[in-house]
Protein backbone atom coordinates (compact mmCIF):
# COMPACT_ATOMS: atom_id res chain seq x y z
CA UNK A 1 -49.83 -134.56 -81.09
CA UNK A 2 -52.64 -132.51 -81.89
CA UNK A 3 -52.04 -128.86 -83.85
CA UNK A 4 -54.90 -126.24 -83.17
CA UNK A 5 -55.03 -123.27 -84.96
CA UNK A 6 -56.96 -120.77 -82.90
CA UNK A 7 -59.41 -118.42 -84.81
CA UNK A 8 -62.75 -116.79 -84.52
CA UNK A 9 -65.61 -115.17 -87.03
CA UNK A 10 -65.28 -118.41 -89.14
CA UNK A 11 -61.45 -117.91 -89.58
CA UNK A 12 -61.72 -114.34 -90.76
CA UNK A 13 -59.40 -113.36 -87.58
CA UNK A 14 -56.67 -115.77 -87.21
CA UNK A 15 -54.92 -116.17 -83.00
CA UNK A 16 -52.49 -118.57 -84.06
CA UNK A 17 -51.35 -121.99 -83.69
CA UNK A 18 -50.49 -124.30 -80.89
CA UNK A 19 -49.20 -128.06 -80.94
CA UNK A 20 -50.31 -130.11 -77.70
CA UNK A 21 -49.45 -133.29 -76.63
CA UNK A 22 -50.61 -135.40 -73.79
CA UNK A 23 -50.49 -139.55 -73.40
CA UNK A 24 -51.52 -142.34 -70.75
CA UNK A 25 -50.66 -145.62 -69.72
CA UNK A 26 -53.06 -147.23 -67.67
CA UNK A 27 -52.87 -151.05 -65.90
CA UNK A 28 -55.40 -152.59 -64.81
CA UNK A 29 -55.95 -155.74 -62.34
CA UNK A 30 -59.06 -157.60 -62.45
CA UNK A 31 -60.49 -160.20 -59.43
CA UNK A 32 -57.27 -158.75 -57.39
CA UNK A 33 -58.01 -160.08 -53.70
CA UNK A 34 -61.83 -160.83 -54.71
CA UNK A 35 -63.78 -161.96 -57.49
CA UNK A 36 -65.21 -158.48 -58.92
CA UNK A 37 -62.35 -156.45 -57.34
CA UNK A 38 -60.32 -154.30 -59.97
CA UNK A 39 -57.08 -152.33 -58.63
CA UNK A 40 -56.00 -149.78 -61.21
CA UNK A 41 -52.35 -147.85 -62.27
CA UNK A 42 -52.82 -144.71 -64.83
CA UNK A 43 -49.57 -142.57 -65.71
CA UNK A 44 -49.49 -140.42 -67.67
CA UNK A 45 -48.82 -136.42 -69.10
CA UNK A 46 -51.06 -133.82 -68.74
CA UNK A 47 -51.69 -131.29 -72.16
CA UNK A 48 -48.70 -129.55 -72.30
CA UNK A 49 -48.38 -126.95 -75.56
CA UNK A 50 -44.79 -128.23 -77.05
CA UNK A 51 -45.22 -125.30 -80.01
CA UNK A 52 -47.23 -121.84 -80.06
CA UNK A 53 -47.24 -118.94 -82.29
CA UNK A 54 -49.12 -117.27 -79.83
CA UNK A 55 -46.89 -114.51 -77.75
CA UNK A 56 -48.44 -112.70 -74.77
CA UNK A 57 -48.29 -108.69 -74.47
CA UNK A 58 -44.63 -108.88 -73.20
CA UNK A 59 -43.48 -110.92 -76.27
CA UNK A 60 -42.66 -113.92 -74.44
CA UNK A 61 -43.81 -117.06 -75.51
CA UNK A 62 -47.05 -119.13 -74.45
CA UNK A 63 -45.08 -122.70 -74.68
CA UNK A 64 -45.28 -124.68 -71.29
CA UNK A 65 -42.14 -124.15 -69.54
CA UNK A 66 -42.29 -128.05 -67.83
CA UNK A 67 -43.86 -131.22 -67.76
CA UNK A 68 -46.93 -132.25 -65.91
CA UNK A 69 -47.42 -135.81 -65.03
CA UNK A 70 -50.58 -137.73 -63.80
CA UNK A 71 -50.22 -140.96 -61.39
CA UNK A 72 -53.62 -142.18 -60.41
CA UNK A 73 -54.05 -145.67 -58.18
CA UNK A 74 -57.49 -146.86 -57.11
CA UNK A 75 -59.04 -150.21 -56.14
CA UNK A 76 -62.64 -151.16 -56.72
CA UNK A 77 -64.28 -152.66 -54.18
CA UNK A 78 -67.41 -154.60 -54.65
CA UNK A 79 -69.63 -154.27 -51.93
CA UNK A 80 -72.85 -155.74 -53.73
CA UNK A 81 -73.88 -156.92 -57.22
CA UNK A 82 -75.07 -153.17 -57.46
CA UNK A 83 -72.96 -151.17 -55.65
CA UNK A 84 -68.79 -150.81 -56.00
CA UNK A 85 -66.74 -148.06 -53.82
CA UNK A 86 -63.84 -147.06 -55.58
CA UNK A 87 -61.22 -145.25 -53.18
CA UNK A 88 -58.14 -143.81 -55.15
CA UNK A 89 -55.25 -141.39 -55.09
CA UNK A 90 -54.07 -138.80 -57.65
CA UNK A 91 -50.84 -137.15 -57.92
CA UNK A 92 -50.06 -134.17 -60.26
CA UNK A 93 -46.21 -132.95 -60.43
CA UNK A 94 -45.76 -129.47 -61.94
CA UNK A 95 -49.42 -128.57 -62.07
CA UNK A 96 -50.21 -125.90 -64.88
CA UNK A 97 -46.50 -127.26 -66.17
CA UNK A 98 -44.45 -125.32 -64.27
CA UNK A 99 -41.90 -126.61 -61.67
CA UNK A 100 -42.57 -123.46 -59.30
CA UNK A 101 -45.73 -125.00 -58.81
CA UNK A 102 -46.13 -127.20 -55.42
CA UNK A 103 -47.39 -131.54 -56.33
CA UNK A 104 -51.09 -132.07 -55.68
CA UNK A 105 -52.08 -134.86 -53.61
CA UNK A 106 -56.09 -135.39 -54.60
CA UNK A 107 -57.42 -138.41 -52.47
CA UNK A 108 -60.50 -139.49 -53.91
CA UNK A 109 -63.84 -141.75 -52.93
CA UNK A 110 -65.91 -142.78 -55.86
CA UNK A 111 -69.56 -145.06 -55.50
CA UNK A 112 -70.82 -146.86 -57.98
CA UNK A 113 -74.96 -148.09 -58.04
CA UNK A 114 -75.44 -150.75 -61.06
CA UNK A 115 -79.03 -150.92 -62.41
């Protein structure tokens, strides 16, 4: 967890205070298929504010009503000594941490040049 206390002018005007917390598991799988191939498995939580003293106009509070999760795949493929594509897939339930929100499905193409 990580508690922020919000303030500006050096502290002379405080906003308040906010605990966050966020973690990640990630697996990874070296030489799978091919020599110089890594596949990849990251879960995990997005920052989601557990505590605030923070309250917006209407008094209610700025706490995260759900939980946002991250599940990434990918698999590095080695096309050279100097050159890797890295296709991959990220899902993100509850974006913004908040169940009325609809899962994102984020396919992804990464390349890699070594020097």
């Amino acid at each position: 967890t990580k508690a922020i206390t919000l303030s500006t002018l050096d502290g002379q005007l405080e906003r308040g205070d906010l605990d966050i917390w966020n973690w990640a598991v990630t697996l990874a799988f070296p030489d799978l298929f091919k020599e110089g191939n890594t596949a990849g498995i990251i879960v995990g939580m997005q920052p989601w504010v557990s505590s605030s003293s923070i309250r917006l106009n209407d008094g209610s509070s700025t706490n995260d009503p759900d939980t946002s999760f991250h599940i990434e795949g990918f698999y590095e493929w080695k096309l050279t000594d100097n050159i890797a594509l890295t296709p991959g897939i990220i899902v993100i339930t509850s974006p913004n941490s908040n169940n009325n929100n609809s899962t994102l499905v984020i396919g992804t193409i990464r390349t890699t040049f070594t020097f």
